[in-house]
Structure formats: C-alpha cells, structure tokens
Protein backbone atom coordinates (compact mmCIF):
# COMPACT_ATOMS: atom_id res chain seq x y z
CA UNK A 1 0.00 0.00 0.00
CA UNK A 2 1.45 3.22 -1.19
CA UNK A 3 1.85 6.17 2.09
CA UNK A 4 -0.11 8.80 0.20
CA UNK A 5 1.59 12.26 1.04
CA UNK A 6 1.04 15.57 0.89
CA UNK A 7 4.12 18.01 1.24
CA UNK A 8 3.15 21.70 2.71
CA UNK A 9 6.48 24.68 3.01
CA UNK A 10 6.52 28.08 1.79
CA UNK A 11 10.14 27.33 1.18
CA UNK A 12 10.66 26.04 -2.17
CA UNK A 13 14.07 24.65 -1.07
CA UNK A 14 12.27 22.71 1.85
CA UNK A 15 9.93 21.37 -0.26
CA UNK A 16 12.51 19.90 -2.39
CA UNK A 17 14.53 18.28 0.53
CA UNK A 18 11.58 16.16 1.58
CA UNK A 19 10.69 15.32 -2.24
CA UNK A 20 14.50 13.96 -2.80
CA UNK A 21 14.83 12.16 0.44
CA UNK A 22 10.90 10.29 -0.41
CA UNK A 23 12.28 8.95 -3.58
CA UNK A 24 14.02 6.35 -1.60
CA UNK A 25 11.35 5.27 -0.11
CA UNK A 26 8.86 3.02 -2.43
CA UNK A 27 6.00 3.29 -0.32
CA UNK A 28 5.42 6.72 -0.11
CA UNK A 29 3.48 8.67 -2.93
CA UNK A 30 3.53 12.16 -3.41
CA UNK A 31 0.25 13.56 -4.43
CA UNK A 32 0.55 17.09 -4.07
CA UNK A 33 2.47 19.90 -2.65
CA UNK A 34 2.04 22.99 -1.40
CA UNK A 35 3.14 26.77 -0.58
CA UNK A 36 0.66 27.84 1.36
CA UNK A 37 -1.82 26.82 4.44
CA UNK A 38 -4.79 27.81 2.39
CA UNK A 39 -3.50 25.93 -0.82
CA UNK A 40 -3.13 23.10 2.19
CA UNK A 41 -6.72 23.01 2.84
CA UNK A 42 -7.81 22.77 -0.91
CA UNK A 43 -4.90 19.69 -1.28
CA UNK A 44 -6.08 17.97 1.35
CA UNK A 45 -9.59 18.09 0.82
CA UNK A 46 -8.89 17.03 -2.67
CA UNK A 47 -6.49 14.63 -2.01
CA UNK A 48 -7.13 12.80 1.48
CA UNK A 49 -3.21 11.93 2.03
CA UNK A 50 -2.26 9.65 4.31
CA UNK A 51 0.43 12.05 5.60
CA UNK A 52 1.26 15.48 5.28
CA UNK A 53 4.51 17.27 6.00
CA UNK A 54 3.43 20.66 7.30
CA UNK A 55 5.73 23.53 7.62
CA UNK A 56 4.57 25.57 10.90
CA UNK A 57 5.75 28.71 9.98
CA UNK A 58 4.29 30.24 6.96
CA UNK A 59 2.82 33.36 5.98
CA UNK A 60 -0.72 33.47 6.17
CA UNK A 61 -1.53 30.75 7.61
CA UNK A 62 0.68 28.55 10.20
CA UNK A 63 0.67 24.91 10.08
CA UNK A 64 -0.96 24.83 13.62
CA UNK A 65 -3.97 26.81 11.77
CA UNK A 66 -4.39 24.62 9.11
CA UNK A 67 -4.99 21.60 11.46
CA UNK A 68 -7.38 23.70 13.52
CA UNK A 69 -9.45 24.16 10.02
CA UNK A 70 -9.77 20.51 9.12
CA UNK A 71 -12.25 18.00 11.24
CA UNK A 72 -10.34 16.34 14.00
CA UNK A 73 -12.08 12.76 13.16
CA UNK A 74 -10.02 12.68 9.84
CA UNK A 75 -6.62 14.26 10.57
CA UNK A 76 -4.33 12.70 7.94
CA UNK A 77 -0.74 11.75 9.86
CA UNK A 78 1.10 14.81 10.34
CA UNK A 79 4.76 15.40 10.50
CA UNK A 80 5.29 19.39 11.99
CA UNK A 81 8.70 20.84 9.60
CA UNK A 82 10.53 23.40 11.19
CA UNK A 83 13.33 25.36 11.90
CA UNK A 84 12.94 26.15 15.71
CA UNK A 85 13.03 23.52 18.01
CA UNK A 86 10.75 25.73 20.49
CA UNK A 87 7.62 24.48 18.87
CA UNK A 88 8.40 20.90 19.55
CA UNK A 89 5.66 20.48 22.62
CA UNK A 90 2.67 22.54 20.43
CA UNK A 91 3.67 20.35 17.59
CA UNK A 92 2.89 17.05 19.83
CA UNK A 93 0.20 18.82 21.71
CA UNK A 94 -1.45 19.32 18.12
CA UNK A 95 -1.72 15.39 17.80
CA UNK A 96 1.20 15.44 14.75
CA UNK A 97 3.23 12.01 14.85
CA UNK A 98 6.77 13.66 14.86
CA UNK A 99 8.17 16.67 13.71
CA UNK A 100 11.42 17.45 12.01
CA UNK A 101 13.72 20.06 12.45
CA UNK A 102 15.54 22.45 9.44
CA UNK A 103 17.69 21.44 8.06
CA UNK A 104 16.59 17.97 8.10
CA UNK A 105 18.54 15.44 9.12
CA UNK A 106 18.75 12.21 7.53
CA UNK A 107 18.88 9.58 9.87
CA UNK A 108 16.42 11.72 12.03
CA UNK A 109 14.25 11.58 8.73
CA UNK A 110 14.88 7.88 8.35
CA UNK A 111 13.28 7.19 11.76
CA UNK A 112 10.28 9.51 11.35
CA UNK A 113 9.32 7.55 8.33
CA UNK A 114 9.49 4.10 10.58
CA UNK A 115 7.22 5.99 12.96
CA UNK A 116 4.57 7.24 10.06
CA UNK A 117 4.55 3.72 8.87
CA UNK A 118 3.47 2.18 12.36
CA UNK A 119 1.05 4.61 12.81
CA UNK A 120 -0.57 4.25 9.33
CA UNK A 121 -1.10 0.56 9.84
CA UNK A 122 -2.34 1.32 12.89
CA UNK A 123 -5.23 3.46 11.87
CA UNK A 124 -5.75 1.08 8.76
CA UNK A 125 -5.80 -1.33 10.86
CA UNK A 126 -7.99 0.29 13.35
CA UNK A 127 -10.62 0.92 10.37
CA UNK A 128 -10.86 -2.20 8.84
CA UNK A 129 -11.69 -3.60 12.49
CA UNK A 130 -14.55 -0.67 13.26
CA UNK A 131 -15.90 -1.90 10.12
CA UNK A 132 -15.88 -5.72 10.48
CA UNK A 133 -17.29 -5.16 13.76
CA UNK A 134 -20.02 -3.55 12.20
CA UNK A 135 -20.75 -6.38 9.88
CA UNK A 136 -20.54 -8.83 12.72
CA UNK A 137 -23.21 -6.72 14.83
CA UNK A 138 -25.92 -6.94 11.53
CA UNK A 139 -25.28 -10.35 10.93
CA UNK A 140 -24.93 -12.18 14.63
CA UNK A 141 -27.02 -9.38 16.40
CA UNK A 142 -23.75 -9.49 19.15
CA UNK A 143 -23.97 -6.79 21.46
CA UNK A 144 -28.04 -6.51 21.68
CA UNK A 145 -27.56 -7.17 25.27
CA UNK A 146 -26.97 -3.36 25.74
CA UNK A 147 -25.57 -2.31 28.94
CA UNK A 148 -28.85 -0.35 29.76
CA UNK A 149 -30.57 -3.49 30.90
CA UNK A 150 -27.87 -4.06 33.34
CA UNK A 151 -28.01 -0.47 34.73
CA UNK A 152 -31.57 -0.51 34.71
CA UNK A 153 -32.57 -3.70 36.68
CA UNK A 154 -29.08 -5.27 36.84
CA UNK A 155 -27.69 -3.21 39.97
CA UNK A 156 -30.90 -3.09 41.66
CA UNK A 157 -31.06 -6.24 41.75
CA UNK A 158 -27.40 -6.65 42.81
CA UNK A 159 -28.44 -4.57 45.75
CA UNK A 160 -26.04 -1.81 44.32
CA UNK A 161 -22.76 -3.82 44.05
CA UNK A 162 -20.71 -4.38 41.01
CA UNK A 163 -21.22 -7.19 38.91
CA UNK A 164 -19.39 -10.02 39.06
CA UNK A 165 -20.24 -11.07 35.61
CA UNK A 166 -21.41 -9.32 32.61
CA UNK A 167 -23.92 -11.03 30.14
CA UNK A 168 -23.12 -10.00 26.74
CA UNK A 169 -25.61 -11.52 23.70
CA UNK A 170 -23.96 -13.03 20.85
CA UNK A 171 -26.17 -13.90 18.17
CA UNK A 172 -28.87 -16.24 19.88
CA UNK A 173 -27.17 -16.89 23.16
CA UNK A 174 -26.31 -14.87 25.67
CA UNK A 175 -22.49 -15.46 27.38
CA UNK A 176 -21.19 -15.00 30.78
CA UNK A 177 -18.41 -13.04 30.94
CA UNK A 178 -16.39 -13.03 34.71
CA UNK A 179 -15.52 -9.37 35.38
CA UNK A 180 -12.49 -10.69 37.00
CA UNK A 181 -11.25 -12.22 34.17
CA UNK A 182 -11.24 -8.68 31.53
CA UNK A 183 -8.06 -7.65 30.62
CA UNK A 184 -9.41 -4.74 29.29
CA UNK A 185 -11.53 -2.84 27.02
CA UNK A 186 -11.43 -0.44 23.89
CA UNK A 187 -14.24 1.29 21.74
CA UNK A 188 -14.13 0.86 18.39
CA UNK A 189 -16.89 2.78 16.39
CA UNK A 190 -20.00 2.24 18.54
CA UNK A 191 -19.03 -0.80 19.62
CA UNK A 192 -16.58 -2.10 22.28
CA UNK A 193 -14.48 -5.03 22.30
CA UNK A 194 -14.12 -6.24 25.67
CA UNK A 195 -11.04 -8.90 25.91
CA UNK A 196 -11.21 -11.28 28.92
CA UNK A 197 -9.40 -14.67 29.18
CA UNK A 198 -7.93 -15.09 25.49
CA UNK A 199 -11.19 -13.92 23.65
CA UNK A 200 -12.68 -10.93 22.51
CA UNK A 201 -16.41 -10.19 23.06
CA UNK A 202 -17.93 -7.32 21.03
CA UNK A 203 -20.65 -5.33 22.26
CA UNK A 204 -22.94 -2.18 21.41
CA UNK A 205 -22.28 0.66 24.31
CA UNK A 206 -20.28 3.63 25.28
CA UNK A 207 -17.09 3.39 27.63
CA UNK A 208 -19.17 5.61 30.06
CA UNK A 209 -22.04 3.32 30.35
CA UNK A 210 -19.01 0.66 31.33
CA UNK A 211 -17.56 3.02 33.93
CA UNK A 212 -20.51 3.13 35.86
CA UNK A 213 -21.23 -0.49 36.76
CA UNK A 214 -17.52 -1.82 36.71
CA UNK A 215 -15.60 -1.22 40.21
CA UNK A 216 -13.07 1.92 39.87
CA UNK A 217 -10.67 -0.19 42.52
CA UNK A 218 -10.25 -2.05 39.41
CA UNK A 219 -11.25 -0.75 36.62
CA UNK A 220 -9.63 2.57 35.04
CA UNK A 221 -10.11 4.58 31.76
CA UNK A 222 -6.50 5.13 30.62
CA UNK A 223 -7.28 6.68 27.39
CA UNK A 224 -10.44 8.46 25.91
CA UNK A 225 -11.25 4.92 24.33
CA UNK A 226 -9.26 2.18 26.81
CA UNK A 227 -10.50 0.90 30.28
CA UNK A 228 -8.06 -1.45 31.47
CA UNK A 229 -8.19 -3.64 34.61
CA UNK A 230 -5.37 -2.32 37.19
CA UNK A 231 -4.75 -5.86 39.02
CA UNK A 232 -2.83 -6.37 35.02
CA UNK A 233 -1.05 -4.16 35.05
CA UNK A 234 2.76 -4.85 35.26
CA UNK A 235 4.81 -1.71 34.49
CA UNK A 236 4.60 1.71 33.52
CA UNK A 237 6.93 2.68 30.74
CA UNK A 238 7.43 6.40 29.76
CA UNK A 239 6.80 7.92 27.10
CA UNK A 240 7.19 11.38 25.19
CA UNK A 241 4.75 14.29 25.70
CA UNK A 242 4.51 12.70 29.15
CA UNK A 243 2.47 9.63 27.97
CA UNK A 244 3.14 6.31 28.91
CA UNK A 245 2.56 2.61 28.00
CA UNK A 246 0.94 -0.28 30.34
CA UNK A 247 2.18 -3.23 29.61
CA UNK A 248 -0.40 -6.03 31.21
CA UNK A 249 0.87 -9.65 32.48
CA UNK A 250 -0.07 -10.96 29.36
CA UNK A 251 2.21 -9.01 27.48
CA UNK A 252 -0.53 -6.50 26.04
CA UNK A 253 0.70 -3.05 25.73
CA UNK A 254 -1.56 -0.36 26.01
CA UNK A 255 -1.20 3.39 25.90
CA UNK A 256 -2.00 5.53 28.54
CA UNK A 257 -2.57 9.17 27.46
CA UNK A 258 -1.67 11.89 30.07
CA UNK A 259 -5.28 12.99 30.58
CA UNK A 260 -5.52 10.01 32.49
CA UNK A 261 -1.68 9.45 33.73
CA UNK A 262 -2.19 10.82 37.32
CA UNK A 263 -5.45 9.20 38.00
CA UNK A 264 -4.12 6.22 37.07
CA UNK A 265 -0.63 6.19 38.95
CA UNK A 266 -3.06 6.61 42.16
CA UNK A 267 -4.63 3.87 41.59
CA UNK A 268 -1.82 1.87 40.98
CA UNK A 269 0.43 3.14 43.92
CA UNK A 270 -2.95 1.96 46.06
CA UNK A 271 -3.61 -1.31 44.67
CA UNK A 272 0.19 -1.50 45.56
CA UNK A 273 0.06 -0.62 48.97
C-alpha cells in the first residue's frame, strides 16, 4: 500500500529536501504539494493523504492553523517541519506524529518515516476492524444485550454492588463473561471489544455506560477509548509528551494518554500498597 503524502512549506528549497529524500522510499506517494496553508486546505480536501509534512511557519496561515481548520475525526498523519526547536511540545500537543527540524537530518528523517509507517497501519488497521465489527453486529445481532438493561434492573437487583459477571448476547445466546477475568476494554466505532481470558467479546455501548457499573478499585479509563483492569497491570513505561505505556501480564501493551496518567498512577500506587 502506497503512504499517500502531501508536502506543505513556503520554502521552495524545503519542499525539495523532503521530495528527494521520499524517492528512496517506495511506499510513499507524493500527491501534491504545497506553498501555502490555504493551498493546504484545498490539497487535502482534494487529495485525502495519508500524511502530510506541514511547515509551521508560513505566511498566512501557520501549520498549527491549518490543522485547527480541518475535522479532528479525519486528521491525515502529520509530521510538523521546522526550523525552531521551540515548537516541539505545540507540535505534539497538536496530535502530529513527529516533527522534524531544518535542516533535516537524515537519519532523524529515516526514523520519522518508521514511525509514520506504524502509525498508518495502525489506523488502517484500526478501520478495517470498526468496520468488520459492524458487519458482525448486523449479521450475529452481538452486542443486543446493551448495557442499559444491566443499569436498569441489573444493579438493583445486585443490591447496588458491582457485577461479578457481565452477560453479553452473541447472536442467539447470551455469554457469561467473569468481570475478574477482563483484561481490558477499547471502543471501536459504537461498539466495544471487551477482551477477557484469550477472547474478545464485542458489544454495542459507550465506555461511560461501562464506567458506571464496573468497580473503579479495578477498573480505570486510561485513554479516551481504553479501560483497562489495574490488578494487570505490570509496568509503567514512559513515554514522550509525558504519555506512557501499560504493559499487562499478558504481554498487552496499552497506551496511557496523560489525561488520564495521574489518576491512574493513584490507583496503581494503592492497589500496591
């Protein structure tokens, strides 16, 4: 699969660097490029690249303003250019991948591509999995159970507790899932995928509707779209932009985002003491 790439500098010269340095690299198309932020907008709507290298500093229009102008749900991979290392933090702060710094460096360029290559299978990845859920749910009817039922009449009739098992319908039967035995949980689409002992059970729900009726001893969001079960959790590995990874007994590694990273470093420091 060809990386399909969109090139954005002011600087002609710049522009040129990052075209030369591509060539080597097979998988990478360039579709377009670019002088401008506004011409940006037009290329990308046009285009859809994969990836774009954006320039911060141009007239007009900074690369920073061009990302607030395009819908967050469909940023392509971005890869900041510039020639100040000061704007390394907003550049990570603005979701881009990596950022390079003028002039370019071409080992450091090297390893950016590796990183825009993991995170394109990723999110490839990541789609063709929302969408097979999808078919799964309209073929099987998994997930019907929805969580309402069980905040509606399950906890009342726990007397309040937390449920010790959660009954998730898939297709015609409905299966018994021990809470004790998730590993944890991510959203994907309007659907979750809830992984507990080896399998994977898909559901219809949101991650707050979860939150609510599994115990926050155990259970923590560590990302916007991950709840992962804190009794799994065997290390803490830093990150940049002050994320970090969880890696879980099994192996599993999952991000944790630093929205989350206090809340979550509680939690572990008590279920440690």
């Amino acid at each position: 699969m060809k990386i399909r790439t969109l090139i954005v500098d002011d600087e002609g010269l710049s522009r040129r660097g990052v075209e030369l340095r591509l060539r080597n690299a097979a998988d990478f198309e360039i579709v377009a490029q670019c002088a401008t932020g506004r011409e940006a907008l037009a290329a990308i709507q046009q285009y859809k690249p994969d990836l774009v290298f954006l320039d911060i500093q141009m007239p007009g229009m900074s690369g920073f303003e061009v990302l607030a102008h395009l819908p967050q749900e469909s940023l392509p991979v971005v890869v900041f250019v510039t020639a100040y290392d000061q704007y390394a933090i907003q550049a990570f702060e603005a979701r881009a991948v990596d950022y390079l710094l003028k002039p370019i460096d071409d080992a450091r360029f090297t390893a950016t591509l590796t990183r825009v290559r993991e995170h394109v299978r990723a999110r490839t990845a990541a789609d063709q999995r929302d969408r097979l859920l999808e078919i799964i749910a309209e073929i099987t009817g998994c997930g019907e159970l929805a969580l309402d039922e069980l905040l509606a009449r399950g906890r009342k009739a726990i007397d309040g507790r937390h449920p010790e098992v959660l009954p998730i319908r898939q297709g015609r039967e409905t299966v018994r899932v021990s809470v004790a035995s998730i590993e944890w949980i991510d959203a994907a689409g309007d659907y979750m995928c809830i992984h507990a002992a080896g399998n994977t059970h898909i559901l219809r729900g949101t991650m707050k509707e979860l939150e609510e009726i599994l115990d926050p001893r155990l259970f923590q969001r560590v990302h916007r779209s991950t709840i992962v079960n804190l009794r799994l959790v065997k290390s803490l590995r830093a990150h940049m932009n002050g994320e970090y990874f969880l890696t879980l007994e099994g192996g599993h590694e999952l991000k944790l985002s630093r929205t989350y990273r206090d809340k979550v470093e509680y939690f572990l420091s008590s279920s440690a003491g």
